[in-house]
Protein backbone atom coordinates (compact mmCIF):
# COMPACT_ATOMS: atom_id res chain seq x y z
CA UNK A 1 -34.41 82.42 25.49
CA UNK A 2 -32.82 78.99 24.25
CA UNK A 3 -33.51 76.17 21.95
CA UNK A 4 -33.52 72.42 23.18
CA UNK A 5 -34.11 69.11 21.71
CA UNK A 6 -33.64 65.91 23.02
CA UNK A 7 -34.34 61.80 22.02
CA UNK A 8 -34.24 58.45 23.28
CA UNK A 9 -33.74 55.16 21.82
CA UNK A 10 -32.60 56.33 18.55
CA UNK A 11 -29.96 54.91 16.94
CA UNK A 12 -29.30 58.29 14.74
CA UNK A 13 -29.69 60.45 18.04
CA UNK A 14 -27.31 63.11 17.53
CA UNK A 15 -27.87 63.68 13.74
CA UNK A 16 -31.50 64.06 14.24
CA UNK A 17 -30.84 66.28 17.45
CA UNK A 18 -28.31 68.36 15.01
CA UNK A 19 -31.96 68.78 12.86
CA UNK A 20 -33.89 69.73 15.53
CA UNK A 21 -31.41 72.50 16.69
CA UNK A 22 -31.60 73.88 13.27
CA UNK A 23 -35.12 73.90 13.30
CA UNK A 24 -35.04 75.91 16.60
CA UNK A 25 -31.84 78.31 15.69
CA UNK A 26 -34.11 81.70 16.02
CA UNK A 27 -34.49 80.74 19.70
CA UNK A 28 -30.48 81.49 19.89
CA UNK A 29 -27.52 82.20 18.29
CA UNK A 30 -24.97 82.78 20.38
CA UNK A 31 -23.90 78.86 21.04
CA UNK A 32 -25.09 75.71 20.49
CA UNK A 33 -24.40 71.79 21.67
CA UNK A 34 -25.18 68.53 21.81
CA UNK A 35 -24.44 65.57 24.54
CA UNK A 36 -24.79 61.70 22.97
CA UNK A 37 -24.81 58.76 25.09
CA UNK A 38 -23.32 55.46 23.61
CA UNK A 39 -23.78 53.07 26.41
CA UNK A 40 -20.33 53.60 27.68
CA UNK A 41 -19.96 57.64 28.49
CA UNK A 42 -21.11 60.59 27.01
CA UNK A 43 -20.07 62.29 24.39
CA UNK A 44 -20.17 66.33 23.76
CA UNK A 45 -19.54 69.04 21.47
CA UNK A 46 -20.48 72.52 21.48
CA UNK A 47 -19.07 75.53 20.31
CA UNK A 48 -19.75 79.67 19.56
CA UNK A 49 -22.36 80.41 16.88
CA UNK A 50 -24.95 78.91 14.85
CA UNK A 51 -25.48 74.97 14.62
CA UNK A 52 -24.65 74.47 11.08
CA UNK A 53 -21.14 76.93 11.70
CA UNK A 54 -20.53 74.33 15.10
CA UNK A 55 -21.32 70.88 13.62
CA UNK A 56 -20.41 69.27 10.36
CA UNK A 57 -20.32 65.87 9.60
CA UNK A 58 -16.56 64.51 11.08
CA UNK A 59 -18.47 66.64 13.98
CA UNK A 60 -21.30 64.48 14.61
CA UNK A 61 -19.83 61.42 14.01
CA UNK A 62 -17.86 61.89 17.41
CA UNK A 63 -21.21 61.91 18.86
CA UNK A 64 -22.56 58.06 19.11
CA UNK A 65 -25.23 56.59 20.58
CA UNK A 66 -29.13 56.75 20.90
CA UNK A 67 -29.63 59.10 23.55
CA UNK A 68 -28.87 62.81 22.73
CA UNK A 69 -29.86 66.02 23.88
CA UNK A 70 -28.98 69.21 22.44
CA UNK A 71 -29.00 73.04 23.04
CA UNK A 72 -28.96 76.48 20.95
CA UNK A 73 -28.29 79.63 23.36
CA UNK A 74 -28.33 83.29 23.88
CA UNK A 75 -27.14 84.41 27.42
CA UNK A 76 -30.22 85.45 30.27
CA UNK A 77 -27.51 84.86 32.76
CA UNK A 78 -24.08 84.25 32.80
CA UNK A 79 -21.83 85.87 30.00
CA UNK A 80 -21.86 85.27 26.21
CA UNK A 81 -18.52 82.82 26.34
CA UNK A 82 -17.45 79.24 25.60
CA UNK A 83 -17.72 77.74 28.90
CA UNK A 84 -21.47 78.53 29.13
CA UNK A 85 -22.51 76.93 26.40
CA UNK A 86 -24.41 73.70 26.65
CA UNK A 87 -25.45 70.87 27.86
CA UNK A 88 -23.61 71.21 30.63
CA UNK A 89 -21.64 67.81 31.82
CA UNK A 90 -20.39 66.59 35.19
CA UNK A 91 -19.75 63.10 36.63
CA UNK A 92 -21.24 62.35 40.30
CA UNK A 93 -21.81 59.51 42.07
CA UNK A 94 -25.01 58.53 40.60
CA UNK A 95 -22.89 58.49 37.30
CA UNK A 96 -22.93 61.15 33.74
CA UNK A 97 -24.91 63.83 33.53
CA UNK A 98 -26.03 66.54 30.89
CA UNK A 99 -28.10 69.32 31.24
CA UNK A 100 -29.66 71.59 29.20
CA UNK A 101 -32.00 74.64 30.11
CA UNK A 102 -34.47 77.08 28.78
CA UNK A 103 -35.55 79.65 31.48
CA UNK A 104 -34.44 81.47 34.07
CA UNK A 105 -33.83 80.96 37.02
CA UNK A 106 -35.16 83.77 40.45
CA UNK A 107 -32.53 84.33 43.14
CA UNK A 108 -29.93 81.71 41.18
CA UNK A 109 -27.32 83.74 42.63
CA UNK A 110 -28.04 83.82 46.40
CA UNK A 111 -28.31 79.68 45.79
CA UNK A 112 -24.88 79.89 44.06
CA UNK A 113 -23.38 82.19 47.20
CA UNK A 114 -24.91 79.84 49.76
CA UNK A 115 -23.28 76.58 47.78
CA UNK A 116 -19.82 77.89 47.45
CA UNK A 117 -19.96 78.88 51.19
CA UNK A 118 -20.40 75.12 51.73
CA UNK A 119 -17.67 74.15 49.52
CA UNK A 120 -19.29 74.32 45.87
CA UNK A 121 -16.70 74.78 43.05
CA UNK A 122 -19.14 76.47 39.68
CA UNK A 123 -17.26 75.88 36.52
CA UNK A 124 -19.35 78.38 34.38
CA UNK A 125 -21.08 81.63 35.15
CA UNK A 126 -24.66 80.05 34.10
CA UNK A 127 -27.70 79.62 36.31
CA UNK A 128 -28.36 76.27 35.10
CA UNK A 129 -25.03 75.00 36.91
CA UNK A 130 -26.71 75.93 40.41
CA UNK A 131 -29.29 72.61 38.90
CA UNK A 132 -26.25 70.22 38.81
CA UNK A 133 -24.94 71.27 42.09
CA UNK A 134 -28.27 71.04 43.63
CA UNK A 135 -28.58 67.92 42.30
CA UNK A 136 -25.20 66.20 43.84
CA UNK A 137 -25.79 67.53 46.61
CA UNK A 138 -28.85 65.15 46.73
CA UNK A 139 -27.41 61.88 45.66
CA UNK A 140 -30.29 58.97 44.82
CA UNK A 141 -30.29 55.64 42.74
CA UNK A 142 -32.89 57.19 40.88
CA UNK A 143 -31.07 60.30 38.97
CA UNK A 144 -34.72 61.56 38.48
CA UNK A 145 -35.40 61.66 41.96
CA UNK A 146 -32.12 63.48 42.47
CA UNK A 147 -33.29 66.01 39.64
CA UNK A 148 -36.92 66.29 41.19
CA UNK A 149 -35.29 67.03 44.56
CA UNK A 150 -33.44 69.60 43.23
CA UNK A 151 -35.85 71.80 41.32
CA UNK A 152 -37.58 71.74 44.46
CA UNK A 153 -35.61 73.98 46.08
CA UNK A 154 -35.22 76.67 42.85
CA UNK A 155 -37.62 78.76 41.80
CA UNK A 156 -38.26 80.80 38.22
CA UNK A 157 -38.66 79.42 34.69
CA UNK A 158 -36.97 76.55 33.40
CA UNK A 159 -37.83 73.63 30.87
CA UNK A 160 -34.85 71.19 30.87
CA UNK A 161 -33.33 68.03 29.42
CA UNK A 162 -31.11 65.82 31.35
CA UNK A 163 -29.28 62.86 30.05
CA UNK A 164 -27.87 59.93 32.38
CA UNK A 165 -26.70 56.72 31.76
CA UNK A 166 -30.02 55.26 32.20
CA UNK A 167 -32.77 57.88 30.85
CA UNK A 168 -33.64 60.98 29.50
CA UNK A 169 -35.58 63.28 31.62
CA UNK A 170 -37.75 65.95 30.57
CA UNK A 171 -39.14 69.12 32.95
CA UNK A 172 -41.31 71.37 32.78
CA UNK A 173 -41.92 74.60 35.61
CA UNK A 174 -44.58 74.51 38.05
CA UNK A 175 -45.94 77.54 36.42
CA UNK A 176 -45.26 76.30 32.56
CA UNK A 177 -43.44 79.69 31.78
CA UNK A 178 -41.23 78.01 28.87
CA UNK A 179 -42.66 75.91 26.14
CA UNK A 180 -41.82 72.49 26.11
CA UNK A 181 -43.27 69.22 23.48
CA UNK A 182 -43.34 65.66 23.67
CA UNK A 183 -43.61 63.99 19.61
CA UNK A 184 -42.55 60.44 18.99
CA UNK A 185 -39.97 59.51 16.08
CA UNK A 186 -40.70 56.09 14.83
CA UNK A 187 -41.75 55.59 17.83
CA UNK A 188 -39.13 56.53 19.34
CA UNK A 189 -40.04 59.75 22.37
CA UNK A 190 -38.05 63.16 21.80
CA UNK A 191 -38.80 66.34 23.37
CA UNK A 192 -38.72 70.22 21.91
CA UNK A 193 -39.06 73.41 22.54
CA UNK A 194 -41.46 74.25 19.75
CA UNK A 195 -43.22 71.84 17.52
CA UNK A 196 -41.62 73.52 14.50
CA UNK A 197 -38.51 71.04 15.24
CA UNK A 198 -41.14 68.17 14.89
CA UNK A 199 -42.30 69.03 11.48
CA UNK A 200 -38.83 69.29 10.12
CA UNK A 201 -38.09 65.58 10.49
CA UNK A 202 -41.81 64.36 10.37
CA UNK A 203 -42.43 63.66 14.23
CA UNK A 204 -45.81 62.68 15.30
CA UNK A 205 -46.40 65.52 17.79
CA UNK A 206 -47.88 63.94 20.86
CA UNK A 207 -48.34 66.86 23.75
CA UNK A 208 -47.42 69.60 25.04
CA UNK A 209 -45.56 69.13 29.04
CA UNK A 210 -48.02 70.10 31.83
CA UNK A 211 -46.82 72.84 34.50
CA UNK A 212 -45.04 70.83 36.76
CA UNK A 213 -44.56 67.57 34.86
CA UNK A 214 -41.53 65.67 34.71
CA UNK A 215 -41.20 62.42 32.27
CA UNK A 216 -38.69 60.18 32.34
CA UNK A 217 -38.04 57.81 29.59
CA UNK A 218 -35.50 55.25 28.67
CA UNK A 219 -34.67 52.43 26.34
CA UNK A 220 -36.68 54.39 23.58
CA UNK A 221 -39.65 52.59 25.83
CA UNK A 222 -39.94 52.99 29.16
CA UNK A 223 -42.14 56.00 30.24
CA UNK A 224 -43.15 57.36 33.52
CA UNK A 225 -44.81 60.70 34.33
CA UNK A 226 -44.30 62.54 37.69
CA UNK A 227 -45.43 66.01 39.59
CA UNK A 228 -43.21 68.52 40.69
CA UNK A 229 -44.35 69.62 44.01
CA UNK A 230 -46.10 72.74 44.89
CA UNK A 231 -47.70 73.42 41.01
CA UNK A 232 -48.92 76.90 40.88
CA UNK A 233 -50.72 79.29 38.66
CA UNK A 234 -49.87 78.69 35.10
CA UNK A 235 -47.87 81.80 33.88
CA UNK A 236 -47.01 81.16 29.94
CA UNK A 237 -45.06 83.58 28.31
CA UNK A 238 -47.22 85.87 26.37
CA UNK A 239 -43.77 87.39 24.40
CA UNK A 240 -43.37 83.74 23.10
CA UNK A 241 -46.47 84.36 21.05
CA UNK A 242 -45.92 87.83 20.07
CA UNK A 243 -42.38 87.64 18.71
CA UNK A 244 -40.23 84.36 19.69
CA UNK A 245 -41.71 81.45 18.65
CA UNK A 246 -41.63 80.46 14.94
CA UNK A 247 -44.93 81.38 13.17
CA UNK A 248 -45.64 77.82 12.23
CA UNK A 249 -45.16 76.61 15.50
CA UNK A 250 -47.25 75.21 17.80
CA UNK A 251 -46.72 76.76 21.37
CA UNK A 252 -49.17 76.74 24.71
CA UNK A 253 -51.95 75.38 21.96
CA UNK A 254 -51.81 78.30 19.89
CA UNK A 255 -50.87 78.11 16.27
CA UNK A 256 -48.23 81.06 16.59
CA UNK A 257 -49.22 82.69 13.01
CA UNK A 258 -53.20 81.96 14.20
CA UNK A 259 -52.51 84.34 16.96
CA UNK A 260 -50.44 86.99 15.21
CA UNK A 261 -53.39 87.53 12.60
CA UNK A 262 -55.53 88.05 15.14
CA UNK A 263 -53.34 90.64 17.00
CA UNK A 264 -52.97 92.32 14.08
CA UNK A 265 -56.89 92.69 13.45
CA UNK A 266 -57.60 93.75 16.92
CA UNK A 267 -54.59 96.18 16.31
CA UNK A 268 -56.59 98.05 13.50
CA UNK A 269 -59.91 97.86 15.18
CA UNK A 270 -58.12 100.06 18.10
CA UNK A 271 -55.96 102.36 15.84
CA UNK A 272 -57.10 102.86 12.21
CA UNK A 273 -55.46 105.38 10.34
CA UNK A 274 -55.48 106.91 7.08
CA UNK A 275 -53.36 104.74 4.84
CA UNK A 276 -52.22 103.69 1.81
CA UNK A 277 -50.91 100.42 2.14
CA UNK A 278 -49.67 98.32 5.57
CA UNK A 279 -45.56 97.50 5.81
CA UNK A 280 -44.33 94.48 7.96
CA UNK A 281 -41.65 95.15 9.83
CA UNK A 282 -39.61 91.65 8.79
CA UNK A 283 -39.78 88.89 9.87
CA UNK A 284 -41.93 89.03 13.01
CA UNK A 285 -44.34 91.75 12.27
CA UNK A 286 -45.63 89.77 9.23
CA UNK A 287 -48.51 88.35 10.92
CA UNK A 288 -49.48 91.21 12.74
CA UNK A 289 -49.41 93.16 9.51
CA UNK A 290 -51.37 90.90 7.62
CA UNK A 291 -54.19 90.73 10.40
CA UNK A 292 -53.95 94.28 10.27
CA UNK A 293 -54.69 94.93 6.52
CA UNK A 294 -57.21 92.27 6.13
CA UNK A 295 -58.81 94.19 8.82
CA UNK A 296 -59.13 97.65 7.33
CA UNK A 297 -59.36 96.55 3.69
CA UNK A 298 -55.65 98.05 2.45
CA UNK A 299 -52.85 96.32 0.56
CA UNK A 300 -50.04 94.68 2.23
CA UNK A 301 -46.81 95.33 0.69
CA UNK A 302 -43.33 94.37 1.59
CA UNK A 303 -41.81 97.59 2.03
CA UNK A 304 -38.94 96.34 3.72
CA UNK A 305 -36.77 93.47 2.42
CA UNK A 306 -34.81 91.80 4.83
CA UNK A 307 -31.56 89.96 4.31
CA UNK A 308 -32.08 86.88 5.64
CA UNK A 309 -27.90 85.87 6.18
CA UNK A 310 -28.43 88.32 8.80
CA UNK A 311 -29.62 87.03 12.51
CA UNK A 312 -32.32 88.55 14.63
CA UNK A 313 -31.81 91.46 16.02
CA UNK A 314 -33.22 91.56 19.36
CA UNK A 315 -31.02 88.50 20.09
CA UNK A 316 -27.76 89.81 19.52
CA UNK A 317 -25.42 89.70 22.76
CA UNK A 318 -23.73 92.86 21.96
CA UNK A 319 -25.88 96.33 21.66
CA UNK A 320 -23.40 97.63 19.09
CA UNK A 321 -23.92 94.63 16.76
CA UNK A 322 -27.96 95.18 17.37
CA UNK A 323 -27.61 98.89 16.07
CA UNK A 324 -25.43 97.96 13.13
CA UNK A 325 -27.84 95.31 12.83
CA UNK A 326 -30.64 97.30 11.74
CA UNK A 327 -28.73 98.37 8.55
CA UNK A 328 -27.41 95.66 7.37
CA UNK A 329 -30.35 93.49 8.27
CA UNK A 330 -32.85 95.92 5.98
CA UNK A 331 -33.82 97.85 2.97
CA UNK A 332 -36.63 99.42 1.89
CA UNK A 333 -38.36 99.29 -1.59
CA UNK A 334 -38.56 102.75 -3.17
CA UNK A 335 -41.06 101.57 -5.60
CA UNK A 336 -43.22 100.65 -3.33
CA UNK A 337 -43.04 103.41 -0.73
CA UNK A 338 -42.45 106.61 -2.58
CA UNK A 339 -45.16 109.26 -2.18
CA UNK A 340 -47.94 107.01 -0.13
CA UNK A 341 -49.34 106.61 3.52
CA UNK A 342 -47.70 103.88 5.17
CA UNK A 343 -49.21 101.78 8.32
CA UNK A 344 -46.04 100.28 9.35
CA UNK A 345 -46.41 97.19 11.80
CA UNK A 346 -43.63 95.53 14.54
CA UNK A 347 -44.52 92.99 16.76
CA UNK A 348 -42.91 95.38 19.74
CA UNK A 349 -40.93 98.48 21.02
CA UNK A 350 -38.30 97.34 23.58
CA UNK A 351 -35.15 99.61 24.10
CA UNK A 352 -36.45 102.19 20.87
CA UNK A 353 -33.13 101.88 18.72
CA UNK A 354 -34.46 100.32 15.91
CA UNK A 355 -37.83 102.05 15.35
CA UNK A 356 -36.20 105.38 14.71
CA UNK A 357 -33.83 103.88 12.10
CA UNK A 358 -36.90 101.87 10.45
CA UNK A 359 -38.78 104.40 10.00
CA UNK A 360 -36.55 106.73 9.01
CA UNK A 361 -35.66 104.16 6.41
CA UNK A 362 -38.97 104.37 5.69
CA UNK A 363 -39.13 108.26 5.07
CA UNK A 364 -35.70 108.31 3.38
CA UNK A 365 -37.50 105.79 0.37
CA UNK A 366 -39.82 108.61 -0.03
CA UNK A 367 -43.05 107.82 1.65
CA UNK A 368 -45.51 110.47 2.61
CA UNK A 369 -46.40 109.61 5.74
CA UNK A 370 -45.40 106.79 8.48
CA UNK A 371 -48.10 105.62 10.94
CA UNK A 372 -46.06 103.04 13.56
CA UNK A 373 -48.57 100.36 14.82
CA UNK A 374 -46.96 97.92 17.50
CA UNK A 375 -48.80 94.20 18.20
CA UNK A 376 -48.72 94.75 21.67
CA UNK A 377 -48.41 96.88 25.02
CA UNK A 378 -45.52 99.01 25.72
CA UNK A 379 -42.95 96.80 27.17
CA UNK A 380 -42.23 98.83 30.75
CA UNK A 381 -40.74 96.30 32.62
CA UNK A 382 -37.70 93.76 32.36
CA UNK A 383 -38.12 89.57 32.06
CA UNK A 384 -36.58 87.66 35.25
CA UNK A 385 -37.93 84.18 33.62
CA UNK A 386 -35.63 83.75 30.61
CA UNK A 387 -36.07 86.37 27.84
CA UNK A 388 -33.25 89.00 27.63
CA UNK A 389 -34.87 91.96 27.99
CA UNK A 390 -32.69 94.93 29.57
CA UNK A 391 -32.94 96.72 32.87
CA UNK A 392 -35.60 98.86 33.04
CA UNK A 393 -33.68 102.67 32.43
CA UNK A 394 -33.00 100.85 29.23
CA UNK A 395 -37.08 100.23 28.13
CA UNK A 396 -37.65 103.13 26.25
CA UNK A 397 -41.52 102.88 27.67
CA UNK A 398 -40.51 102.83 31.40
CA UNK A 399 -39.24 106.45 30.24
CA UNK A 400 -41.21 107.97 28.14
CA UNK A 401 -44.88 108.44 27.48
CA UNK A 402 -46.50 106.99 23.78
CA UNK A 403 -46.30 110.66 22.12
CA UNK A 404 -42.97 111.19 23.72
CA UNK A 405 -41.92 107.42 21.90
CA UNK A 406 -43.65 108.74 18.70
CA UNK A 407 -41.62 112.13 18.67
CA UNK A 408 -38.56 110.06 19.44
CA UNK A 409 -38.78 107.42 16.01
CA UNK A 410 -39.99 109.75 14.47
CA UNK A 411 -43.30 108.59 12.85
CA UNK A 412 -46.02 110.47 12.32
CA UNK A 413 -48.53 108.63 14.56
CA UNK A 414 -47.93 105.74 16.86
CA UNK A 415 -50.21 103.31 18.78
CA UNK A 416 -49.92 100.30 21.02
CA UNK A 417 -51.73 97.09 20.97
CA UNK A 418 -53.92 97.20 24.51
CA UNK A 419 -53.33 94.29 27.12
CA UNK A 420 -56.69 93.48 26.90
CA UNK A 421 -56.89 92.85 23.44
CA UNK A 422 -53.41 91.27 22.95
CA UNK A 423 -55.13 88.69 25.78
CA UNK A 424 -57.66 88.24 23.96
CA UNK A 425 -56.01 87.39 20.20
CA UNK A 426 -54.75 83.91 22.96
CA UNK A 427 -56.15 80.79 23.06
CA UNK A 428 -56.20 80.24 26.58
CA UNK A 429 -57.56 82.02 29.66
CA UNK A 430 -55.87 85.79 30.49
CA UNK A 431 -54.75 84.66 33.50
CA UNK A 432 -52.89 81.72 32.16
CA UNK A 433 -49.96 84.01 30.84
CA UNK A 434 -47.52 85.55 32.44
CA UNK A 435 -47.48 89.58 31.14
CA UNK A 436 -44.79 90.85 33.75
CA UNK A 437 -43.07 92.81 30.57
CA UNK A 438 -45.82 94.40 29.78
CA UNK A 439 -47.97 95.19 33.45
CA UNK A 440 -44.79 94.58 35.68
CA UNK A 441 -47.03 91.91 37.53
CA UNK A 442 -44.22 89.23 38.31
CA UNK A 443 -45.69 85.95 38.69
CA UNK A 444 -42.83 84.45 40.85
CA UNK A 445 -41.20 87.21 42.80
CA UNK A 446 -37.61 88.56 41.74
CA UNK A 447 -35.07 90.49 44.29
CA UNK A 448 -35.25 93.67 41.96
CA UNK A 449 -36.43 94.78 38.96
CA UNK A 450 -33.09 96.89 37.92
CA UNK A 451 -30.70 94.07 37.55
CA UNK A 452 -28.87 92.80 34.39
CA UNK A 453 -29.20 89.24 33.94
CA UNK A 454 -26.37 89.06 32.03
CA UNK A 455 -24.03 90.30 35.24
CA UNK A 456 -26.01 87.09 37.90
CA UNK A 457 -22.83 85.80 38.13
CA UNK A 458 -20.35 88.68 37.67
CA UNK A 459 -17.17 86.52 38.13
CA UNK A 460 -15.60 86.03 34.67
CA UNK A 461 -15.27 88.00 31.67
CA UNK A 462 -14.85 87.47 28.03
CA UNK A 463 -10.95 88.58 28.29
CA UNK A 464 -10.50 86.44 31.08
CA UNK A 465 -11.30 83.22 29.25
């Protein structure tokens, strides 16, 4: 999953894309960039870690212009290192480019075999680099129709920003898998992947990207509106709701936090329990938990503190920094939890090496019993469309049964939020989202379901660079 913002016709372009980055950092945290265009060439700088570690203010100013498009990253495929971080930039015959890209891409890697074998030379180990090729391989006065003509021919889940000399393009999947927004800034047309960018610097939100759709502005003014071919079903992201997205956010219609409450109180209605009090698991289990104990009458207490100078968990690159993670990231509130009944509430359960610490955590601050409620389905199968979830031996529900989870974290009971229900807490129709994770029901068919999508592009290594 990745962050990206992008404006036109601004003359503070880069500063403002900076803001937006910020607002999406929780979408990634491995790198982050940004591309300006000053009329002459572009400019670009991009670096390891968060945006405000990357860009400070001599930083910026080498970024002129009013066209800028920018990019916050953890790795889905291609390895966490420098030269994968984005926008990517080349120079073709139809002049600059920058790309950036939230998705995934399905069978990127047979594309890149088939365009080295013709002479392609990749620069990066990224899926998004297969676009670019694609793309110059399909030279048109128009770079839209270049870019149109080239995500064509891929298929998988992708929302992207490129940046020419002339425009700013904006697209969005045939099946709308990745969230992507259209706002205006003093008039001015900018594009996000959450809306939560848009109310940190006051942008009139306009709408959300249709499955399929491709804009192209330019000037700050000039706006056109085209169809990918061959729009199918639309397949939104169902995780996005559950844990990515920013609470406050807008995403696929739904206010996130809206939808949260709602899974939560569906939650209890399917597994009530005995309690004292209910626990969020912090941050993203706040919602759930507070749908939860609205629903079954109990106080909501926060347990668990969390240290907010640490980064999210499940996003970490490395799965020794995610287990040392968990301890540095929380502590539990003795006060609170000594001696009572605790519902304890996480949005999910993906590889099952945090629970076990949690609620041991939990246990250790003296509470009496811990019930483990989780906002939605046992997640059984991997993500080929952009979120990075590992190969399926490593989904602690592709192995083990519920009461074989419960015995391993621990907890005293443990229940599931049902498909059905977590469908139902949405705003739009079931079969509008994609739920692959969760039923292993892939809406755009993958090659495999036991590959890392981290190794696509096994060609370079973190020593090697």
């Amino acid at each position: 999953m990745c962050g990206i913002f992008g404006i036109d016709g601004h003359p503070d372009a880069a500063n403002l894309t900076y803001l937006g980055l910020y607002a999406l950092q929780h979408r990634g945290q491995e790198s982050a960039g940004i591309v300006s265009w000053d009329g002459r060439q572009l400019h670009a700088e991009r670096g390891m870690g968060e945006v405000a570690d990357i860009f400070r203010k001599e930083t910026l100013e080498r970024l002129p212009g009013d066209r800028a498009i920018g990019h916050t990253r953890y790795s889905t495929a291609g390895s966490s290192i420098r030269v994968n971080a984005q926008p990517l930039v080349v120079k073709t015959s139809m002049g600059p480019l920058a790309i950036v890209h939230n998705g995934n891409l399905v069978g990127a890697r047979e594309m890149r075999a088939e365009l080295e074998a013709d002479g392609a030379i990749f620069q990066t180990t990224s899926d998004t680099e297969v676009i670019l090729h694609l793309m110059a391989r399909a030279p048109r006065r128009d770079p839209a129709e270049s870019l149109m003509e080239a995500l064509a021919r891929v298929r998988g889940a992708y929302s992207v920003l490129v940046a020419t000399d002339r425009v700013l393009i904006a697209v969005r999947d045939p099946h709308g898998f990745r969230p992507l927004v259209l706002g205006r800034f003093d008039g001015r047309p900018c594009f996000a992947s959450e809306s939560c960018a848009f109310d940190l610097l006051d942008v009139e939100v306009e709408r959300e990207l249709e499955p399929g759709e491709a804009v192209v502005v330019g000037d700050g003014e000039r706006f056109d509106s085209y169809r990918l071919p061959g729009t199918g079903q639309p397949s939104r992201c169902a995780f996005e709701l559950v844990y990515f997205a920013r609470p406050d956010s807008v995403v696929f219609g739904d206010l996130v936090s809206e939808s949260r409450l709602r899974m939560g109180a569906r939650l209890a209605r399917e597994a009530p329990v005995e309690a004292d009090l209910v626990v969020p698991v912090p941050d993203s289990g706040l919602f759930a938990a507070i749908g939860y104990a609205r629903q079954v009458g109990l106080p909501m207490e926060f347990g668990l503190i969390r240290n907010h100078y640490v980064g999210r968990t499940f996003i970490e690159p490395q799965q020794s920094i995610r287990n040392f993670g968990v301890r540095v990231k929380l502590n539990a509130v003795r006060g609170l939890l000594e001696g009572r009944r605790v519902v304890l509430i996480d949005d999910s359960i993906v590889r099952g090496t945090t629970s076990p610490k949690i609620v041991k955590m939990v246990r250790d601050a003296g509470a009496a019993e811990v019930h483990l409620r989780i906002a939605c389905p046992p997640t059984r199968w991997p993500c080929h469309y952009g979120i990075a979830m590992p190969t399926r031996e490593e989904l602690i529900a592709s192995r083990h049964e519920v009461e074989e989870i419960r015995q391993i974290t621990g907890a005293d009971s443990l229940a599931y939020l049902s498909l059905g229900s977590l469908l139902a807490s949405l705003g739009s129709p079931a079969d509008s989202y994609c739920t692959a994770c969760w039923s292993g029901e892939y809406r755009v068919p993958v090659e495999g379901y036991d590959r890392r999508q981290a190794d696509l592009f096994p060609i370079r290594t973190e020593s090697e660079v």
